[in-house]
PDB file of N, CA and C in Angstrom:
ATOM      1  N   UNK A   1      -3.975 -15.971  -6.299  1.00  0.00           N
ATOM      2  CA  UNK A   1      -4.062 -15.068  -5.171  1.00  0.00           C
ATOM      3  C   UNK A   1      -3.937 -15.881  -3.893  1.00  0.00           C
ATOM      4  N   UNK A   2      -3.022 -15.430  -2.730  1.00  0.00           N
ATOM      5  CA  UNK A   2      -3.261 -16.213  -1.574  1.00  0.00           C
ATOM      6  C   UNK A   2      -4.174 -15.956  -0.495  1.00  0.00           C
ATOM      7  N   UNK A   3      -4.728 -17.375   0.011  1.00  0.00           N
ATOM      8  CA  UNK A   3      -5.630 -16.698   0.559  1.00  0.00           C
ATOM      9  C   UNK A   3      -5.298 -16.128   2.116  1.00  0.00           C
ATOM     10  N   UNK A   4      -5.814 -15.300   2.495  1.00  0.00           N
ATOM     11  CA  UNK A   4      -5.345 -14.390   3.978  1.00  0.00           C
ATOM     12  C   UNK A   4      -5.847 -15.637   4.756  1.00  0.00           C
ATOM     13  N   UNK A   5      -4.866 -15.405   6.058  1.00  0.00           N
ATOM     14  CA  UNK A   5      -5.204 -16.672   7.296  1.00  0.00           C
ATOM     15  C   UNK A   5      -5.825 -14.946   8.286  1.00  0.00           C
ATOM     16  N   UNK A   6      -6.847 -16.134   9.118  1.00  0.00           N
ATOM     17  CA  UNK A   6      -7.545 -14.865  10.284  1.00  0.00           C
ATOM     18  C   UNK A   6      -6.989 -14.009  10.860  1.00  0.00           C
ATOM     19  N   UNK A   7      -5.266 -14.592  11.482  1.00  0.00           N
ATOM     20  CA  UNK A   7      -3.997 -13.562  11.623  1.00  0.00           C
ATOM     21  C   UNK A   7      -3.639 -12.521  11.061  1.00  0.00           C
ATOM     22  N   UNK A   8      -3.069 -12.977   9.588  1.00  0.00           N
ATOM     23  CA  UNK A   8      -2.840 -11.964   9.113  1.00  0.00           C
ATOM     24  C   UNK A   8      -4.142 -10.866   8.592  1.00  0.00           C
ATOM     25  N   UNK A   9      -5.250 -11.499   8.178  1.00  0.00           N
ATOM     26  CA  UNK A   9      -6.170 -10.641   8.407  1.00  0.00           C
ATOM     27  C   UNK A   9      -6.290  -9.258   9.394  1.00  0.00           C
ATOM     28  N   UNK A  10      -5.855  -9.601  10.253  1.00  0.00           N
ATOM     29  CA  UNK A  10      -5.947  -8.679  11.622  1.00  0.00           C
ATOM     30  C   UNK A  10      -4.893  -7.524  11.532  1.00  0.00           C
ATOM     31  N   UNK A  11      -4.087  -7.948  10.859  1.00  0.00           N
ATOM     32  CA  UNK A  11      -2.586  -6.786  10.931  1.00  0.00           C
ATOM     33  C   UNK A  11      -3.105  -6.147   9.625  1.00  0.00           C
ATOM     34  N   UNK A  12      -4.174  -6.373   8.951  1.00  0.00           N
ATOM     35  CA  UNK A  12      -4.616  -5.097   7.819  1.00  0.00           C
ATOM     36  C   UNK A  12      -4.687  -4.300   8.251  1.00  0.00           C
ATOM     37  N   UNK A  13      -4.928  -3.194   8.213  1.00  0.00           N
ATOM     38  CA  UNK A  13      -5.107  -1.471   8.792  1.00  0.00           C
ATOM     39  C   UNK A  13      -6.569  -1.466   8.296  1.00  0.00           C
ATOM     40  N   UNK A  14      -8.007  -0.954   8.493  1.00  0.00           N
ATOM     41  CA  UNK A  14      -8.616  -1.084   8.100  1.00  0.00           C
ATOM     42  C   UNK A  14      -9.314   0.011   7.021  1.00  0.00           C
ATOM     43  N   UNK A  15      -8.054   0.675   6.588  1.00  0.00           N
ATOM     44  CA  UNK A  15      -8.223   1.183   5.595  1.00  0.00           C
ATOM     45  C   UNK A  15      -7.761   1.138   4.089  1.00  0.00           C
ATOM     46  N   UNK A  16      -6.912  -0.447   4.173  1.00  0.00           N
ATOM     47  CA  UNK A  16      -6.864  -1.329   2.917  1.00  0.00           C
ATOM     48  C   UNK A  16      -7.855  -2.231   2.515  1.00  0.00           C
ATOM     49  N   UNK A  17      -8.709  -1.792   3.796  1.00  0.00           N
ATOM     50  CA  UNK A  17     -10.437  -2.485   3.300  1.00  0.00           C
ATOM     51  C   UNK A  17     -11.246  -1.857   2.684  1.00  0.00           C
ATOM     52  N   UNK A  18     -11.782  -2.421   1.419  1.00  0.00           N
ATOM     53  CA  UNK A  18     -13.257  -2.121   0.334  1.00  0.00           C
ATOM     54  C   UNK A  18     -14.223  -1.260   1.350  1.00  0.00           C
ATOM     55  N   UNK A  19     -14.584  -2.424   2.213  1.00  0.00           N
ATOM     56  CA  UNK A  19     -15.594  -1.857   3.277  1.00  0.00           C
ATOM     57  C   UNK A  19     -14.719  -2.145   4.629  1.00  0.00           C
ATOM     58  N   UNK A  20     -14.042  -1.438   4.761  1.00  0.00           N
ATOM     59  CA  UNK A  20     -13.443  -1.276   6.418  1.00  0.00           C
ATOM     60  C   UNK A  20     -14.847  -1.659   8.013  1.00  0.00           C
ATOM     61  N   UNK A  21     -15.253  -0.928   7.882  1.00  0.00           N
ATOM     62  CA  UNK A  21     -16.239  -1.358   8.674  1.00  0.00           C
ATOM     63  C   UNK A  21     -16.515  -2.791   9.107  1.00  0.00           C
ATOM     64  N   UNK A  22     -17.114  -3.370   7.943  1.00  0.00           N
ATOM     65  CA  UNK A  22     -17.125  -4.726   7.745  1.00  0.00           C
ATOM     66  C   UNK A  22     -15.941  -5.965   7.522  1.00  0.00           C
ATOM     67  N   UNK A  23     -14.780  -5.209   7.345  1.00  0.00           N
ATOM     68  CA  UNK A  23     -13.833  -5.629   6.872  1.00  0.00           C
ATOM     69  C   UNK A  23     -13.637  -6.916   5.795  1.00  0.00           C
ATOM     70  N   UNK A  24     -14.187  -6.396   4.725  1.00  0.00           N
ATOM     71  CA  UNK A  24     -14.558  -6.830   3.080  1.00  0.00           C
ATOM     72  C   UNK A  24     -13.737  -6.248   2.454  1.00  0.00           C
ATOM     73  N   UNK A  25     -13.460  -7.513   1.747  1.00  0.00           N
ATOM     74  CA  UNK A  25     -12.778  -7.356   0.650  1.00  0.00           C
ATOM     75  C   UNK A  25     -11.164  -6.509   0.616  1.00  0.00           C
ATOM     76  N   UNK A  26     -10.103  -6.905   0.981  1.00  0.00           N
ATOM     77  CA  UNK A  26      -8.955  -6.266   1.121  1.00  0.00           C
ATOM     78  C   UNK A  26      -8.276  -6.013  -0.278  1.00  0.00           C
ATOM     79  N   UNK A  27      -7.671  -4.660  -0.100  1.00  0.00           N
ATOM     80  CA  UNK A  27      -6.905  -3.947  -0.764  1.00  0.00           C
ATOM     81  C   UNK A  27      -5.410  -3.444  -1.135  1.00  0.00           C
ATOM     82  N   UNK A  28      -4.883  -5.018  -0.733  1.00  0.00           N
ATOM     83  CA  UNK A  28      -3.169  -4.824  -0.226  1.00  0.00           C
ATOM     84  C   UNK A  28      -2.407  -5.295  -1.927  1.00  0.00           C
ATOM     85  N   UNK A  29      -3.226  -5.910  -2.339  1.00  0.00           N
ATOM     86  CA  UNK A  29      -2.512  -5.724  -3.637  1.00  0.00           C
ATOM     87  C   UNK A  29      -3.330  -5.892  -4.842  1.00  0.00           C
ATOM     88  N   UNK A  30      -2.426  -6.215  -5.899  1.00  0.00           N
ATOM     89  CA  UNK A  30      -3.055  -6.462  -7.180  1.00  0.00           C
ATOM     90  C   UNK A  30      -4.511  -7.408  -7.396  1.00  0.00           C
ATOM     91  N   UNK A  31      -3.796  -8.385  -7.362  1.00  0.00           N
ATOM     92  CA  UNK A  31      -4.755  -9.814  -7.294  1.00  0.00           C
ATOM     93  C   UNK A  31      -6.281  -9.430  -6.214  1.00  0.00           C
ATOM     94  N   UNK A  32      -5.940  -8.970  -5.019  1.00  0.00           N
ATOM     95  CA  UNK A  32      -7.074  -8.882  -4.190  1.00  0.00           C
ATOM     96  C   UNK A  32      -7.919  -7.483  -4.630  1.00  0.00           C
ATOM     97  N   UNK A  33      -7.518  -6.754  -5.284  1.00  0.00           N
ATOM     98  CA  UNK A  33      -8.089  -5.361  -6.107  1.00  0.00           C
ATOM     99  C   UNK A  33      -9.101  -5.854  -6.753  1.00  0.00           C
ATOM    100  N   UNK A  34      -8.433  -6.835  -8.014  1.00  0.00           N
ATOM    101  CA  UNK A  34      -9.176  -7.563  -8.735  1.00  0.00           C
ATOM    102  C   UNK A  34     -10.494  -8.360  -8.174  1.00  0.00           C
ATOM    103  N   UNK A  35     -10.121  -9.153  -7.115  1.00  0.00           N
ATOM    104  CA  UNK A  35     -10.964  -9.501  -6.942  1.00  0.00           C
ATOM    105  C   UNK A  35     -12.408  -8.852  -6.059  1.00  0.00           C
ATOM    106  N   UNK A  36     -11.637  -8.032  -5.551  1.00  0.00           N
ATOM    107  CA  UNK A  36     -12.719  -6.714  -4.586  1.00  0.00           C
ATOM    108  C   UNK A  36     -13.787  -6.466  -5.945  1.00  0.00           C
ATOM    109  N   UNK A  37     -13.786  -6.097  -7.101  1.00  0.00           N
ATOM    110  CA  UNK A  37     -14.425  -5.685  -7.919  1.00  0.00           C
ATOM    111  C   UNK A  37     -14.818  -6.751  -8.327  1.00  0.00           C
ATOM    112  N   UNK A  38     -14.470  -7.954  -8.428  1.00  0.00           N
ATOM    113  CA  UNK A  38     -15.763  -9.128  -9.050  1.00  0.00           C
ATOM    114  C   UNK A  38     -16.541  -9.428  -7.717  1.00  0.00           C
ATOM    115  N   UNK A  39     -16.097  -9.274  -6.819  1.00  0.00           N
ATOM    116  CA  UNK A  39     -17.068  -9.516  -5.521  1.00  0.00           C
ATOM    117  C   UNK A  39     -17.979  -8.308  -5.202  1.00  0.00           C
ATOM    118  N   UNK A  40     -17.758  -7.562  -5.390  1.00  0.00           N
ATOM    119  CA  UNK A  40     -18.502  -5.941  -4.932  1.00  0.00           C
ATOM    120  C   UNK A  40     -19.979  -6.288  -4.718  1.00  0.00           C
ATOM    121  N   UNK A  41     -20.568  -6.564  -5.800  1.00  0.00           N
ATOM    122  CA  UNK A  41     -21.809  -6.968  -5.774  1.00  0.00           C
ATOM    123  C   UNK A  41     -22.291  -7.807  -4.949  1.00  0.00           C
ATOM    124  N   UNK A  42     -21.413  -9.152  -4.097  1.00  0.00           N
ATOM    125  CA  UNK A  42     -22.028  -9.874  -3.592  1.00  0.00           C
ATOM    126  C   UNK A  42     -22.064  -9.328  -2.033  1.00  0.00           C
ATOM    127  N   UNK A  43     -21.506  -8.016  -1.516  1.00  0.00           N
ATOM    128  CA  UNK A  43     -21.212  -7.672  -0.194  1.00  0.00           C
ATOM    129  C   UNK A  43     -22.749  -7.488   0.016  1.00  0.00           C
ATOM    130  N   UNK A  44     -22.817  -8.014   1.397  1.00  0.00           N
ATOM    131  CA  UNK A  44     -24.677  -7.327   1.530  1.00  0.00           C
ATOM    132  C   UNK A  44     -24.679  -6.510   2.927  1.00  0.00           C
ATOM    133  N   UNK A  45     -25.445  -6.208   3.582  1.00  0.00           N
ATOM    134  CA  UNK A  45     -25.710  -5.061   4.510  1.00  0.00           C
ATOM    135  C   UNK A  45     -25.036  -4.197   4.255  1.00  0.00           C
ATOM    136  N   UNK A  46     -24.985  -3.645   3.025  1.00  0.00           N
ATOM    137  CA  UNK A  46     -23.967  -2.488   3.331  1.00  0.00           C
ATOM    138  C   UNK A  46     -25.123  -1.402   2.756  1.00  0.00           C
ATOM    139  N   UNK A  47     -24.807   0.149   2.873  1.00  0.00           N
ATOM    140  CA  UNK A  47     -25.625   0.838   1.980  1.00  0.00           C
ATOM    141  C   UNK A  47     -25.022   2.015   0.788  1.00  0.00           C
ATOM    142  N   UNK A  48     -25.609   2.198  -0.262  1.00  0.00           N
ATOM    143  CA  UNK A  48     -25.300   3.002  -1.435  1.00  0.00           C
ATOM    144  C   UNK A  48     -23.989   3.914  -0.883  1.00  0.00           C
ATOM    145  N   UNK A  49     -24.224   4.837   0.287  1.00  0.00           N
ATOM    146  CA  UNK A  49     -23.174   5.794   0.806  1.00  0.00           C
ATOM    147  C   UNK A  49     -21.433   5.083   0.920  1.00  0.00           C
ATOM    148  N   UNK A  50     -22.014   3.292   1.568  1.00  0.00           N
ATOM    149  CA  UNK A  50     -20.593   3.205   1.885  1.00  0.00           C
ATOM    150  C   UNK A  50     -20.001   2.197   0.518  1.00  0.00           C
ATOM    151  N   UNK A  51     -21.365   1.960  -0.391  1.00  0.00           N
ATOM    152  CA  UNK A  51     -20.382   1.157  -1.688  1.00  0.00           C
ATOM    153  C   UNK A  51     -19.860   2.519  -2.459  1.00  0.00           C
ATOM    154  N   UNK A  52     -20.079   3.668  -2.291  1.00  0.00           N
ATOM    155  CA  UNK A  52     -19.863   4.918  -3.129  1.00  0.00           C
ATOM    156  C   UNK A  52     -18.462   4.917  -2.506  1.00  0.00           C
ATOM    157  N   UNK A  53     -18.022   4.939  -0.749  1.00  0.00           N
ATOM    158  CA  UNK A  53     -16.623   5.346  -0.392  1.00  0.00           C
ATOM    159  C   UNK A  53     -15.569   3.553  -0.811  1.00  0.00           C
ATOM    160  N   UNK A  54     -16.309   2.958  -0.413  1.00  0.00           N
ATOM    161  CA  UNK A  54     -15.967   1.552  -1.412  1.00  0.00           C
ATOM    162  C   UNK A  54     -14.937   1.650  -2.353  1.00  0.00           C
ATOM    163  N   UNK A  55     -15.695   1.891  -3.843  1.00  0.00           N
ATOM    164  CA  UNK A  55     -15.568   2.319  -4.759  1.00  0.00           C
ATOM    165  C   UNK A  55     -13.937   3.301  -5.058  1.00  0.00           C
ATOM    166  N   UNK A  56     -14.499   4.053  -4.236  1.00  0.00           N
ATOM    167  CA  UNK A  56     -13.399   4.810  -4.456  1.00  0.00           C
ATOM    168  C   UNK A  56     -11.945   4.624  -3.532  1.00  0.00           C
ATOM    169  N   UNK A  57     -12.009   3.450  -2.562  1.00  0.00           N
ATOM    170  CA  UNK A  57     -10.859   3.275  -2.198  1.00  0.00           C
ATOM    171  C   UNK A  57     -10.533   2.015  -3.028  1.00  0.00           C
ATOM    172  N   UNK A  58     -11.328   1.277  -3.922  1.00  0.00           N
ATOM    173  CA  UNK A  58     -10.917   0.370  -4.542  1.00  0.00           C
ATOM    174  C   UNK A  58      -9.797   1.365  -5.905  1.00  0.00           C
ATOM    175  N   UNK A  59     -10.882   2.030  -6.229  1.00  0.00           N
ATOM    176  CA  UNK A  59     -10.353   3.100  -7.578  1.00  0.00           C
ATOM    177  C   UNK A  59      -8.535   3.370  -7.169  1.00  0.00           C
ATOM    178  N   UNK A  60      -8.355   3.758  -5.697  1.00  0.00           N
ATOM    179  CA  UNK A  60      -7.303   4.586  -5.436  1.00  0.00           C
ATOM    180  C   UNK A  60      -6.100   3.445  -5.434  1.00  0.00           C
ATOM    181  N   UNK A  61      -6.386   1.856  -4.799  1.00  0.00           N
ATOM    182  CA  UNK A  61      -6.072   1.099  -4.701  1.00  0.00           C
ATOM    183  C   UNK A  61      -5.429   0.135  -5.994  1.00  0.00           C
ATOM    184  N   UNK A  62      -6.463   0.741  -7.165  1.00  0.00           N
ATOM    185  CA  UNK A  62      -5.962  -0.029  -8.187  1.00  0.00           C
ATOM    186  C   UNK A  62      -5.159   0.481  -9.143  1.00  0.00           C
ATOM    187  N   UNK A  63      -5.512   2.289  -8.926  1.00  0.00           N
ATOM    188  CA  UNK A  63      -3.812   3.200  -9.454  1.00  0.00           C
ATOM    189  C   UNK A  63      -2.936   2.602  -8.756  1.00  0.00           C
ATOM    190  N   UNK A  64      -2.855   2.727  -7.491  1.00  0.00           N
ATOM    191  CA  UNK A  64      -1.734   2.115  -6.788  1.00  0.00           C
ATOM    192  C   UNK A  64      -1.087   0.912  -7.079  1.00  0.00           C
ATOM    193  N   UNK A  65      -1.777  -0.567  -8.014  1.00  0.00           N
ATOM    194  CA  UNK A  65      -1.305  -1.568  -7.713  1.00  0.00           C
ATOM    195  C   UNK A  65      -1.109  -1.479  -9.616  1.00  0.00           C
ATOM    196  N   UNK A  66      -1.364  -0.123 -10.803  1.00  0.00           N
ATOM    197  CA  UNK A  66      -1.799  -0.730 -11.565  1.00  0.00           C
ATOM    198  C   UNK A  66      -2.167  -1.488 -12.507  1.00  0.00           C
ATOM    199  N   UNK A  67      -3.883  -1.329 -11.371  1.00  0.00           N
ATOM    200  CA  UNK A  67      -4.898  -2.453 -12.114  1.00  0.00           C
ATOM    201  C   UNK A  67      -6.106  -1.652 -13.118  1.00  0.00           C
ATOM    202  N   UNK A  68      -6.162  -1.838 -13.926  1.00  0.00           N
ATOM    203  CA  UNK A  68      -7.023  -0.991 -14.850  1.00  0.00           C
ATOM    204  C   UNK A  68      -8.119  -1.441 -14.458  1.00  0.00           C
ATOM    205  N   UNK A  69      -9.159  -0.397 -14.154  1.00  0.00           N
ATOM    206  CA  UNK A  69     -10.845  -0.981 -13.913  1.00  0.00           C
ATOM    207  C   UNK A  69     -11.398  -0.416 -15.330  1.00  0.00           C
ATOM    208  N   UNK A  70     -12.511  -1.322 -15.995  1.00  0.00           N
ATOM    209  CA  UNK A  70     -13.363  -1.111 -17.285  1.00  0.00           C
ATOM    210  C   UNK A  70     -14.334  -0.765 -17.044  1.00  0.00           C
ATOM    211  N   UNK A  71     -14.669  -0.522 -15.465  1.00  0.00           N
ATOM    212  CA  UNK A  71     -16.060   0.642 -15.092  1.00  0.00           C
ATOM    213  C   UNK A  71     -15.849   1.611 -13.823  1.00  0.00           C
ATOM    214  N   UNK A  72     -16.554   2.751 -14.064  1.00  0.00           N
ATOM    215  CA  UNK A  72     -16.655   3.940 -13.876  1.00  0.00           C
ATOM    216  C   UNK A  72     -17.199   3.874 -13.078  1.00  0.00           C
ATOM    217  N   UNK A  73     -17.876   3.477 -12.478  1.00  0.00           N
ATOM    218  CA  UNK A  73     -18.660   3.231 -11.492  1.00  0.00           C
ATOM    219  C   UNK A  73     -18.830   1.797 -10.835  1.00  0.00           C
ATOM    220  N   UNK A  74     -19.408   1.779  -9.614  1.00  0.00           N
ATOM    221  CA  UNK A  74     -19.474   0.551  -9.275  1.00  0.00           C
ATOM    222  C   UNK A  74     -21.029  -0.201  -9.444  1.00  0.00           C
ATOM    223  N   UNK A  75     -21.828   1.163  -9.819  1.00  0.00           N
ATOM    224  CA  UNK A  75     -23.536   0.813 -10.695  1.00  0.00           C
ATOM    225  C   UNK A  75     -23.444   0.205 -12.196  1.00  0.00           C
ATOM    226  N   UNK A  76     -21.935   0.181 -12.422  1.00  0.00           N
ATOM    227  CA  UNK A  76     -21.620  -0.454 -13.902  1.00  0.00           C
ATOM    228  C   UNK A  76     -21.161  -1.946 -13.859  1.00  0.00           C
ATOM    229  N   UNK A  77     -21.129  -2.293 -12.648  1.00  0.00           N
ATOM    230  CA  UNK A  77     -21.078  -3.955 -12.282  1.00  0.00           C
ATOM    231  C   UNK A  77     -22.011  -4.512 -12.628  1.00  0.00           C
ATOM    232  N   UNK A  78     -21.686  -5.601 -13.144  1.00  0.00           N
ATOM    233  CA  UNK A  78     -23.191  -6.265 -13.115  1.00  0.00           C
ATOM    234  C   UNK A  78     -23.813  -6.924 -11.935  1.00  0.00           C
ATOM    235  N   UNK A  79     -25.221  -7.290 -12.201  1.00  0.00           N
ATOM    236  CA  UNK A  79     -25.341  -7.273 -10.691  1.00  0.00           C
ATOM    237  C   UNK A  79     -25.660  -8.679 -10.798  1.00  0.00           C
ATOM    238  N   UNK A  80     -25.538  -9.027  -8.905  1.00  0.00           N
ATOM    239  CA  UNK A  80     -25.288 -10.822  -9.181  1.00  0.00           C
ATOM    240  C   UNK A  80     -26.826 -11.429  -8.932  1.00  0.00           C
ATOM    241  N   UNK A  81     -26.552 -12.489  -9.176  1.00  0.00           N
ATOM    242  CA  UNK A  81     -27.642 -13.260 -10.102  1.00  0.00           C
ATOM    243  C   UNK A  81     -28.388 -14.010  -8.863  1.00  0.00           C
ATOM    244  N   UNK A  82     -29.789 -13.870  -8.958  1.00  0.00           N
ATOM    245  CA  UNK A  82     -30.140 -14.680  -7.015  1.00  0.00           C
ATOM    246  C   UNK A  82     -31.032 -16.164  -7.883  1.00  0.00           C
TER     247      UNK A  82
END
């Protein structure tokens, strides 16, 4: 996966973001789909409402690129380890 420079960061739309708000975790292709969902768990300040819209722009994101997800939820992640 390559990694985004702060530039191109900026020309995302911020609705190829996991968490737009925060602008976490991008959604422009395959590889970064993937990885939005092994990271999910580690995003912090965020709350239940916006990992729920999260979720589902990752979901829409990974028909789009597809990437098969093996959970249904994003409460089916495991959760990370402190």
């Amino acid at each position: 996966m390559a990694k985004l420079t702060t530039e191109q960061r900026k020309h995302i739309p911020e609705k190829q973001f996991a968490f737009p708000e925060a602008e976490k975790e991008p959604l422009e292709n395959a590889a970064h789909v993937r990885n939005a969902v092994a990271r999910f768990n580690q995003v912090k300040g965020v709350s239940d409402a916006e990992r729920d819209a999260a979720w589902r722009r990752i979901e829409a994101a990974a028909k789009k690129f597809g990437v098969t997800l093996q959970e249904k939820s994003w409460k089916d992640l495991p959760a990370v380890k402190k």
